[in-house]
Protein backbone atom coordinates (compact mmCIF):
# COMPACT_ATOMS: atom_id res chain seq x y z
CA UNK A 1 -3.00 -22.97 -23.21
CA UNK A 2 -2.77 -21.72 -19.84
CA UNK A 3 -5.55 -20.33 -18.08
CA UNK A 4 -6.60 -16.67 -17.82
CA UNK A 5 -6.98 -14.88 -14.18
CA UNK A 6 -8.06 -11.74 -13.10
CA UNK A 7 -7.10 -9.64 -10.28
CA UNK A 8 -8.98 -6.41 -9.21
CA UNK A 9 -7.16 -4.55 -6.48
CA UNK A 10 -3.29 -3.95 -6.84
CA UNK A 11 -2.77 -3.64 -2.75
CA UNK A 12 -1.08 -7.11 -0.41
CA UNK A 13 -3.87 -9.91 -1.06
CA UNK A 14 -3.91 -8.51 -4.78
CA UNK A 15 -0.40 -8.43 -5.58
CA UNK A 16 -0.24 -11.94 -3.73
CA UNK A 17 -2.54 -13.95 -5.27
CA UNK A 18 -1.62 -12.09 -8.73
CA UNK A 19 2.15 -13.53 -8.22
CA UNK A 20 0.97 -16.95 -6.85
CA UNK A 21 -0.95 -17.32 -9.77
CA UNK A 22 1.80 -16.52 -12.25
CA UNK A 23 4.33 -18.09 -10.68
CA UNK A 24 2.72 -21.36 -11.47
CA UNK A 25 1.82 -20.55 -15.05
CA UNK A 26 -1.14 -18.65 -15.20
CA UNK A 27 -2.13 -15.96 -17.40
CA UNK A 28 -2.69 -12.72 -15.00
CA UNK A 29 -3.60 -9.60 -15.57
CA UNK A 30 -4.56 -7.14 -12.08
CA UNK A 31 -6.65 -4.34 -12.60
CA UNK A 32 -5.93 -1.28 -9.91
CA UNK A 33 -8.12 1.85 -10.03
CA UNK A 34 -5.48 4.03 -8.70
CA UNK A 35 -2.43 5.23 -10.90
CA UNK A 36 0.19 3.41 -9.50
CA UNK A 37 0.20 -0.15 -7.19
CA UNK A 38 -0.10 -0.61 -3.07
CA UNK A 39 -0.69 2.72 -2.17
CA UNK A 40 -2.15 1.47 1.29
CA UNK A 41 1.32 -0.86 1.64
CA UNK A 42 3.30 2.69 1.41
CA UNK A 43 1.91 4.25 4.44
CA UNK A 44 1.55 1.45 6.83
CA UNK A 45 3.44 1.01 9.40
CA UNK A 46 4.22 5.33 9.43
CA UNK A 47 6.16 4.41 6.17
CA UNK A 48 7.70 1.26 7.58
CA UNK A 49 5.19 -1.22 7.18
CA UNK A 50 4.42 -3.89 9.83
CA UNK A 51 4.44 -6.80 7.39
CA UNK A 52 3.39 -9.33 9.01
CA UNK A 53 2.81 -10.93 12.87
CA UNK A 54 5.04 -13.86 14.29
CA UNK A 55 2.65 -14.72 16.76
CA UNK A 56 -0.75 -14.98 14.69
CA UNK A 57 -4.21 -16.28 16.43
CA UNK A 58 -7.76 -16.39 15.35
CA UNK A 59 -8.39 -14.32 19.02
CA UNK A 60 -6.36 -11.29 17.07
CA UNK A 61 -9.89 -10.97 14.50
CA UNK A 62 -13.00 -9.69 14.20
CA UNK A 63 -15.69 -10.54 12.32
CA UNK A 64 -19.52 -12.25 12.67
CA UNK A 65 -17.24 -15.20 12.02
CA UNK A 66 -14.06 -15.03 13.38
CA UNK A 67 -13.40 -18.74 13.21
CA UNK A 68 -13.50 -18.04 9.16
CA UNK A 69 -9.72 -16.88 9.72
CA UNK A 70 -8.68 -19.85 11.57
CA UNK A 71 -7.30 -22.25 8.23
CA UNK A 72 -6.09 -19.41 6.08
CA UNK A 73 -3.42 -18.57 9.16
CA UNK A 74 -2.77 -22.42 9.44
CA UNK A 75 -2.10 -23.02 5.78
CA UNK A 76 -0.08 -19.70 5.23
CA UNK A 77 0.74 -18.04 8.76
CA UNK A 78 4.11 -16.65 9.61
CA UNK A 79 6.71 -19.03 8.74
CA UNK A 80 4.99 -19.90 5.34
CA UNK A 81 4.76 -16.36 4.86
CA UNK A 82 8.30 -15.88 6.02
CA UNK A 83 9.91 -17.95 3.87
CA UNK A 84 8.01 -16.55 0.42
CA UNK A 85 9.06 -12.99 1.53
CA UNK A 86 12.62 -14.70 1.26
CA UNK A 87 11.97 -16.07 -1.96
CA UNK A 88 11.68 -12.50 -3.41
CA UNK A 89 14.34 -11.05 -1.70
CA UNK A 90 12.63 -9.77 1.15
CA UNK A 91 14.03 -9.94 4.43
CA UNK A 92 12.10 -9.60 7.83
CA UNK A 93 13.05 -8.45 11.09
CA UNK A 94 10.67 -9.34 13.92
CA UNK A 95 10.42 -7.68 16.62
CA UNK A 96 10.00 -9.11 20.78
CA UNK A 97 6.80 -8.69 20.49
CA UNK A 98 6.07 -10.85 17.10
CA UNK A 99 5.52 -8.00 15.20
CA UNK A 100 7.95 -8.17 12.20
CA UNK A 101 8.92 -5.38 9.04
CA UNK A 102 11.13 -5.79 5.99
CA UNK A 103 14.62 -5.45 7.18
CA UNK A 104 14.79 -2.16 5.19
CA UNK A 105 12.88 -0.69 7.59
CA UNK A 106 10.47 0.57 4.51
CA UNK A 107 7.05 0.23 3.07
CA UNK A 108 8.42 1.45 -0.26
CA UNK A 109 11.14 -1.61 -0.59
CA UNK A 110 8.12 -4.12 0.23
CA UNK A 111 5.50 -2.17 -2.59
CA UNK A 112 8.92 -2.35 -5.25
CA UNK A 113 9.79 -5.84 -4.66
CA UNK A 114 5.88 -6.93 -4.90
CA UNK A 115 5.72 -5.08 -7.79
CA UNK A 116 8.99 -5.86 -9.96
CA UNK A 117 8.49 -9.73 -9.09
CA UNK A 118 5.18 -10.01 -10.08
CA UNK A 119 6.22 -7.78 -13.71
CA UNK A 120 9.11 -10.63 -14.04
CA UNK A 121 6.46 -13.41 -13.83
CA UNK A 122 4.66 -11.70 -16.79
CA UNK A 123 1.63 -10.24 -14.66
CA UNK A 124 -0.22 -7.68 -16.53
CA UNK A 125 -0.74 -4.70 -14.99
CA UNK A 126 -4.05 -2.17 -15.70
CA UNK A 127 -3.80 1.11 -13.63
CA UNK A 128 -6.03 3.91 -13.51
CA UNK A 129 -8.78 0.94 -14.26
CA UNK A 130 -11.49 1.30 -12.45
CA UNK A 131 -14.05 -1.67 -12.98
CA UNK A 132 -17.56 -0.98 -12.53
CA UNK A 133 -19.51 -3.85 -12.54
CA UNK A 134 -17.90 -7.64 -12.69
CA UNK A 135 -21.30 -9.44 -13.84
CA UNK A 136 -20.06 -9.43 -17.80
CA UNK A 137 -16.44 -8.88 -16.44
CA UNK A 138 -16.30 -12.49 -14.70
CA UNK A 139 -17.26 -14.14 -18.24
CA UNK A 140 -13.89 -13.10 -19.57
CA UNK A 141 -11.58 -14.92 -17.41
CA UNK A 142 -11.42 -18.44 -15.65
CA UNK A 143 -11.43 -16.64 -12.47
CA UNK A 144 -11.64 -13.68 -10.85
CA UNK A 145 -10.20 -12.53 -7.49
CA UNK A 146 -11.97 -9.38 -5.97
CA UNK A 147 -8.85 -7.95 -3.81
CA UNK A 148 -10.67 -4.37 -3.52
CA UNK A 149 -10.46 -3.73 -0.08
CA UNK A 150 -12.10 -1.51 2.20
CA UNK A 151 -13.76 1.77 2.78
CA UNK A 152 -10.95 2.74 4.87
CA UNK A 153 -8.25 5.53 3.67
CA UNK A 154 -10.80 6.54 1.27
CA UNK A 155 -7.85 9.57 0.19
CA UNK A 156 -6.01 6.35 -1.15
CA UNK A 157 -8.77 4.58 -3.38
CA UNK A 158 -10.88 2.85 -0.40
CA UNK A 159 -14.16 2.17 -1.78
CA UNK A 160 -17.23 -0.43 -1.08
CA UNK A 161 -16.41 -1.23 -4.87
CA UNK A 162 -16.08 -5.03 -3.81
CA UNK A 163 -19.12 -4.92 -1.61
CA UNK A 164 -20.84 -3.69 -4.72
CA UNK A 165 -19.18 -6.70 -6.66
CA UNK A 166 -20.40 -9.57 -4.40
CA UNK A 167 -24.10 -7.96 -4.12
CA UNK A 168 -24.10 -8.33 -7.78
CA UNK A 169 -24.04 -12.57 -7.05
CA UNK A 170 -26.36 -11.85 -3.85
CA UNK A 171 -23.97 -11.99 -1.16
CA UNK A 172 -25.07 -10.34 2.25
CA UNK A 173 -22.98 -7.54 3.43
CA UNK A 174 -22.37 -7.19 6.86
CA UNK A 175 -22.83 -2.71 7.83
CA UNK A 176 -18.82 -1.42 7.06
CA UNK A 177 -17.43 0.78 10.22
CA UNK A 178 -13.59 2.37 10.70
CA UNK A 179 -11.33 0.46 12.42
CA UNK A 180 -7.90 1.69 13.99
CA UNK A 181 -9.05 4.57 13.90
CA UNK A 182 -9.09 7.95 16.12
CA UNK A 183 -12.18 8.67 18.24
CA UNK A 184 -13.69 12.10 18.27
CA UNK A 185 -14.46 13.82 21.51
CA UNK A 186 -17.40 16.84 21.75
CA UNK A 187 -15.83 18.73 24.94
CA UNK A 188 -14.74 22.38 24.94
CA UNK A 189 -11.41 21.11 26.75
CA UNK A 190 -9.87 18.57 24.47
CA UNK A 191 -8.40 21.42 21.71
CA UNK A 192 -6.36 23.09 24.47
CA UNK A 193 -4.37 20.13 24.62
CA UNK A 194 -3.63 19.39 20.91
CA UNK A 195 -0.09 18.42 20.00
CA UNK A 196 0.46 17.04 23.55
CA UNK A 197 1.03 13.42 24.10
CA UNK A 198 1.52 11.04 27.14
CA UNK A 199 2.61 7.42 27.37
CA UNK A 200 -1.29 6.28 29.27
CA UNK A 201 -3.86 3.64 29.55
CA UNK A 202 -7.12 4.33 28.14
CA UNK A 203 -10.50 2.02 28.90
CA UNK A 204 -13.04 2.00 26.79
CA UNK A 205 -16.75 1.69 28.25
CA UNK A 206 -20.00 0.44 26.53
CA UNK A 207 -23.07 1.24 27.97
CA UNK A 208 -21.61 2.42 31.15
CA UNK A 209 -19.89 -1.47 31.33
CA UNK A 210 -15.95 -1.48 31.40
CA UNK A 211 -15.21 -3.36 27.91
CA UNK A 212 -11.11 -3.41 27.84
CA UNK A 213 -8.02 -1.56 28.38
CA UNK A 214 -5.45 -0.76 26.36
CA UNK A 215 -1.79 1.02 27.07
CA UNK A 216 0.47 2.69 25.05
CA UNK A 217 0.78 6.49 23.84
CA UNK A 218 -2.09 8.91 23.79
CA UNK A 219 -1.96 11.70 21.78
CA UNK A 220 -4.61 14.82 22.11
CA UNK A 221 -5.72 16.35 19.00
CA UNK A 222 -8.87 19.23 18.03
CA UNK A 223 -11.46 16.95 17.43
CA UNK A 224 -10.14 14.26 20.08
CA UNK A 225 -7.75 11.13 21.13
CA UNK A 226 -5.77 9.38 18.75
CA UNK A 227 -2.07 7.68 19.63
CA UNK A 228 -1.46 3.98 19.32
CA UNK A 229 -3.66 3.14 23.32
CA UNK A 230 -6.34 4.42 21.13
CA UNK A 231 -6.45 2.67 18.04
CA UNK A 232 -6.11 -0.16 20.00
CA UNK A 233 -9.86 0.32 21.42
CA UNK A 234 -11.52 1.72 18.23
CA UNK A 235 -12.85 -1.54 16.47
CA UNK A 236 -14.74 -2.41 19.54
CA UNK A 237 -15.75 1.98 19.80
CA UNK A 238 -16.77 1.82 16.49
CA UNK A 239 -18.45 -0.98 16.23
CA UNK A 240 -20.41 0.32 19.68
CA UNK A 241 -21.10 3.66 17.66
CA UNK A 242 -22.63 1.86 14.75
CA UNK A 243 -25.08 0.09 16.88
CA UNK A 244 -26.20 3.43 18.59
CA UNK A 245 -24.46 2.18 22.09
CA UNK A 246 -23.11 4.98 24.66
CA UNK A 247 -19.50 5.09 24.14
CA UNK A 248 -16.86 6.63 27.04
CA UNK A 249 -13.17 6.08 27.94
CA UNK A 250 -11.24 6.88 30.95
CA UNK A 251 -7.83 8.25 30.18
CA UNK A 252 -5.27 7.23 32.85
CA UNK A 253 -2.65 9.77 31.97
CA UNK A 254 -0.21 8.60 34.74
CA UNK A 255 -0.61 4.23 34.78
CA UNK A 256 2.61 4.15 36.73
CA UNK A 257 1.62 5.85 39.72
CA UNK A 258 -1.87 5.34 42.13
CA UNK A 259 -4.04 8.03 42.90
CA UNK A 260 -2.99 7.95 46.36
CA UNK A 261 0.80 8.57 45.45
CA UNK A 262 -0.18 11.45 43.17
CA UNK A 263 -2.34 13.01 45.90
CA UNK A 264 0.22 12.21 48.52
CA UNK A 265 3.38 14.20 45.68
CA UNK A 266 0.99 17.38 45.43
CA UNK A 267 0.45 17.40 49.06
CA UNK A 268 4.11 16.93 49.74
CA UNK A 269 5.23 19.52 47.36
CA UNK A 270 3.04 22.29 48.92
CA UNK A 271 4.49 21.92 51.95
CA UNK A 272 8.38 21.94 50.48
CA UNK A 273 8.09 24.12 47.89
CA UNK A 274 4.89 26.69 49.27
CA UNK A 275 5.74 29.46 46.74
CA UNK A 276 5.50 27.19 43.57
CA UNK A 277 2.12 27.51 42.06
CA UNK A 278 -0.77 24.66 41.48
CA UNK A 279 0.40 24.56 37.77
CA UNK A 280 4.16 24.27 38.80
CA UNK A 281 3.86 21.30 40.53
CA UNK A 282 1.70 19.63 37.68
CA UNK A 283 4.19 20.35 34.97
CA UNK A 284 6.90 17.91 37.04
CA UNK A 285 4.44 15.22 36.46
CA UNK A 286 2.30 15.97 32.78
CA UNK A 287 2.66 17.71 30.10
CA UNK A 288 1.90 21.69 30.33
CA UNK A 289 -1.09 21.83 27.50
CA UNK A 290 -2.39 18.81 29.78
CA UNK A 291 -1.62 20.00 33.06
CA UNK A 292 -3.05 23.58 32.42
CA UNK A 293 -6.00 22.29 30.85
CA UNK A 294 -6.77 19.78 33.77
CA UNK A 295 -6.72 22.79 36.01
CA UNK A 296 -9.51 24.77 33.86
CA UNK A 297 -11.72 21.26 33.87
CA UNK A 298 -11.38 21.49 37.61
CA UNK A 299 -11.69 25.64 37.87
CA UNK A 300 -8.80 25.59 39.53
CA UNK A 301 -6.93 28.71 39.17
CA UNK A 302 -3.47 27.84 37.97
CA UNK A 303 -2.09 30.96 40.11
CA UNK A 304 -3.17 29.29 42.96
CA UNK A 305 0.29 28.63 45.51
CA UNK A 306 0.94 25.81 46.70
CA UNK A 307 0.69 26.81 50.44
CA UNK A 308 -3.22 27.21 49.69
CA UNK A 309 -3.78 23.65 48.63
CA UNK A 310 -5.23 21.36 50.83
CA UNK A 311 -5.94 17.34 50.25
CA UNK A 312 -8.88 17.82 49.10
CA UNK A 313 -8.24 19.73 46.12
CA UNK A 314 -5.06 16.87 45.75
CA UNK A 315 -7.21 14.58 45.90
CA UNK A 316 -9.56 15.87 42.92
CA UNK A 317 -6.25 16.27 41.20
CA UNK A 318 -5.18 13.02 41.18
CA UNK A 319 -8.79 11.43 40.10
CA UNK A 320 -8.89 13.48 37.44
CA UNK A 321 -5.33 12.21 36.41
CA UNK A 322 -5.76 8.62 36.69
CA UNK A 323 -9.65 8.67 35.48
CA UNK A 324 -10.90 11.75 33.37
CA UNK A 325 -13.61 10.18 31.59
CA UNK A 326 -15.02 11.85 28.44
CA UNK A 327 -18.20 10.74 26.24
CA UNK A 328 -17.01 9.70 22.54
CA UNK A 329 -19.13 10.94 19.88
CA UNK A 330 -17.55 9.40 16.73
CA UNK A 331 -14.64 8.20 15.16
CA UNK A 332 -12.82 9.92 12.68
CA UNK A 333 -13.98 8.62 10.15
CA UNK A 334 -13.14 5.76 7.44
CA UNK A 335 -10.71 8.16 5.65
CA UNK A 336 -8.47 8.37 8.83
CA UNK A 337 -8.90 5.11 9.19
CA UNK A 338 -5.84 2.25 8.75
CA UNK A 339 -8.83 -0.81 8.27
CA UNK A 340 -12.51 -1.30 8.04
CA UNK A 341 -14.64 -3.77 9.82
CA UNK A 342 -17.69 -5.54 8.22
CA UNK A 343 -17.61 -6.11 4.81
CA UNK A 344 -18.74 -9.23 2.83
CA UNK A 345 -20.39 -11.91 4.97
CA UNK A 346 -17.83 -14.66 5.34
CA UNK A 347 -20.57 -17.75 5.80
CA UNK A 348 -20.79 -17.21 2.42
CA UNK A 349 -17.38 -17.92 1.56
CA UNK A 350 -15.24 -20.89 1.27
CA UNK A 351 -12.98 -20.96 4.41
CA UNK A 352 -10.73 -23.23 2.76
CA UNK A 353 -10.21 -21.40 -0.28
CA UNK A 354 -11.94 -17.90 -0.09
CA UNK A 355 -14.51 -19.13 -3.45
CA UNK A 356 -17.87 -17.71 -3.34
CA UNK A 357 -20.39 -20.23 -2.27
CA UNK A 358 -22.71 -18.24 -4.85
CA UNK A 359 -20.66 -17.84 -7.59
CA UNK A 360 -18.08 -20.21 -9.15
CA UNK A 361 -14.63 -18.91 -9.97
CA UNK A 362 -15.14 -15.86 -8.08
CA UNK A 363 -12.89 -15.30 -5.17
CA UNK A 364 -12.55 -12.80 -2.18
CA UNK A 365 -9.20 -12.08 -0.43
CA UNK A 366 -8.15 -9.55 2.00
CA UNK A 367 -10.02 -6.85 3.72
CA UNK A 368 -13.10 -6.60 1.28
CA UNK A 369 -14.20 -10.03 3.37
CA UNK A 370 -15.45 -9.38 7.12
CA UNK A 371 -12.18 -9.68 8.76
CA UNK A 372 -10.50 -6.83 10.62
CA UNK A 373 -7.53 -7.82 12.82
CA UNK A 374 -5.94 -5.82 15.68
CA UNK A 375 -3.25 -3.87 15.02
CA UNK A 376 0.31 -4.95 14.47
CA UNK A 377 0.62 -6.71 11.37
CA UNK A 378 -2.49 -9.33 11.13
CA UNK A 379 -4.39 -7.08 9.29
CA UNK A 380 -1.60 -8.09 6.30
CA UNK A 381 -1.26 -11.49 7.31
CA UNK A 382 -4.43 -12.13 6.82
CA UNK A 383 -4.53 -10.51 3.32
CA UNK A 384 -0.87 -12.57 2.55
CA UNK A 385 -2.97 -15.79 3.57
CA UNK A 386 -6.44 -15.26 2.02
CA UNK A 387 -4.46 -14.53 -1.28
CA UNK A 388 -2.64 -17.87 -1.10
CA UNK A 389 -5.60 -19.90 -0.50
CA UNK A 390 -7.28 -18.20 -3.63
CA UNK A 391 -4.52 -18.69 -5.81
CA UNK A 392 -3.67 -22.46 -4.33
CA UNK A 393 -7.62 -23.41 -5.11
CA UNK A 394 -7.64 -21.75 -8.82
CA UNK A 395 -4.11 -23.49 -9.43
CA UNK A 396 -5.20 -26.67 -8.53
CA UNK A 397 -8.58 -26.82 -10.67
């Protein structure tokens, strides 16, 4: 008679380990609290989901114990992972940069094809089932794989359900914060330039100490920063916030040129073009939203011709371009957020195969473990591998 598994969480590292499991034999049934399957697989990726990474380290993780990650992504990384996708029908197309989607181009093809596979194999599938407690739960089946997930996208089911879960067998929880996630500025400038977006480099400091750079797009909103430079700076921002550290960035709104060519532009233009305003000659290198709004943070009037500009107000100009700092207050929260941090303490966890250490049978996959990867795709690869660890362990025994 074949042997009875449980799944609870219907997202990647659920559906995974669900169709491992079956797909050998097993008797599966997943339970998902939400009314329909891998809601957070639908909007990743802005609807085209970034599968997976090509190039995937244990340097791409956070966690108290990053090294945890380091045999899942041997045992299952991107060609292993690759070559199941194919098995199903699913096609990848990876990108320079490692980062790889479905060759559909869409999050939707990858949630049907997870979903209509694993229904072939016979998995049973419980929605709108939202478990409660797993003490008596776990007595029912030979094993039990909490795929929960995190706090994050709360709007979409995130929960500390599975934090709840592994306290019930004593397991330490490390404190849960967003991750890839916008920041929130207090300053009575940042609305004015909502909607507008440049392609910058933002640094993040800690305690007044530089911590990293990132570039890419940054996008101004009403409460703050958000834009793809930005996420890639919030798990270390967040996790800053949550121990009470002082958080800033610099925005670099023009990475390609030095504040001594920007200075030198203005100064040039107000001699070529003297009846052009301050704001005129800013629009030919930002934004207007931004450029205005840099002009009220300076109290520079934007009426102001250029024939009235000396270098020194060029100067101040081009600082403020290159490095306008601003304090962060908080992030947006784990309901804008794409991932959590923290999460169940992974020194408690078989690396090898993602068992409890306090509980047999009982297995953690995924993001309700404290993993959070940067983003591009190891976030999933990390829930693809955990999964097939899990289901490779409860096959075997």
């Amino acid at each position: 008679m074949a042997k009875h598994i449980a799944v609870i969480g219907g997202g990647a590292s659920g559906l995974m380990s669900a169709i491992l499991c079956a797909r050998a034999g097993l008797e599966v049934s997943l339970f998902e609290q939400n009314n329909k399957l891998a809601k957070k697989i639908l909007v990743s990726g802005n609807g085209r989901c970034n599968i997976t990474n090509a190039n995937l380290s244990h340097n791409d993780y956070f966690s108290q114990n990053p090294a945890f990650v380091e045999y899942a992504l041997r045992e299952f990384g991107f060609k292993a992972f690759e070559k199941f996708a194919a098995s199903i029908g699913l096609l990848l197309d990876v990108k320079e940069d490692g980062r790889a989607y479905p060759l559909s181009n869409e999050a939707k093809s990858v949630a049907k094809i997870f979903e209509e596979y694993a229904k072939s194999l016979g998995v049973i599938f419980h929605t709108n089932a939202k478990i409660n407690s797993i003490k008596e739960f776990i007595t029912k089946y030979d094993a039990l794989i909490v795929a929960t997930g995190s706090r994050a996208a709360s709007h979409l089911g995130g929960n500390s359900d599975g934090e709840e879960f592994a306290r019930e067998f004593g397991h330490n929880i490390i404190p849960a914060y967003p991750s890839l996630v916008q920041l929130e500025i207090d300053s009575k400038f940042i609305h004015k330039m909502a909607g507008a977006k440049v392609d910058g480099e933002v640094t993040l400091f800690i305690n007044y100490q530089k911590e990293l750079s990132a570039k890419g797009d940054i996008l101004f909103t009403n409460y703050g920063i958000s834009g793809f430079a930005i996420l890639d700076i919030s798990q270390a921002a967040s996790k800053a916030l949550l121990e009470f550290s002082h958080v800033a960035v610099s925005l670099n709104l023009l990475p390609s040129l030095t504040q001594q060519q920007i200075a030198s532009h203005v100064s040039t233009l107000t001699k070529e073009l003297p009846h052009f305003t301050l704001l005129d000659i800013l629009v030919g290198l930002l934004p207007l939203k931004i450029a205005a709004t840099i002009l009220d943070f300076l109290k520079f009037p934007h009426a102001t011709k250029a024939k009235d500009i000396n270098t020194k107000t060029a100067k101040k100009i081009a600082n403020c371009v290159n490095n306008w700092r601003f304090e962060i207050e908080e992030t947006h929260g784990f309901r804008h957020a794409e991932v959590s941090g923290g999460g169940i303490d992974t020194n408690e966890v078989n690396p090898k195969t993602m068992e409890s250490l306090k509980q047999k049978n009982l297995y953690f996959t995924g993001e309700v473990l404290d993993i959070v990867g940067r983003r591009g795709g190891y976030n999933f690869a990390f829930a693809w591998a955990s999964a097939y660890l899990a289901a490779q362990d409860i096959i075997k025994k």
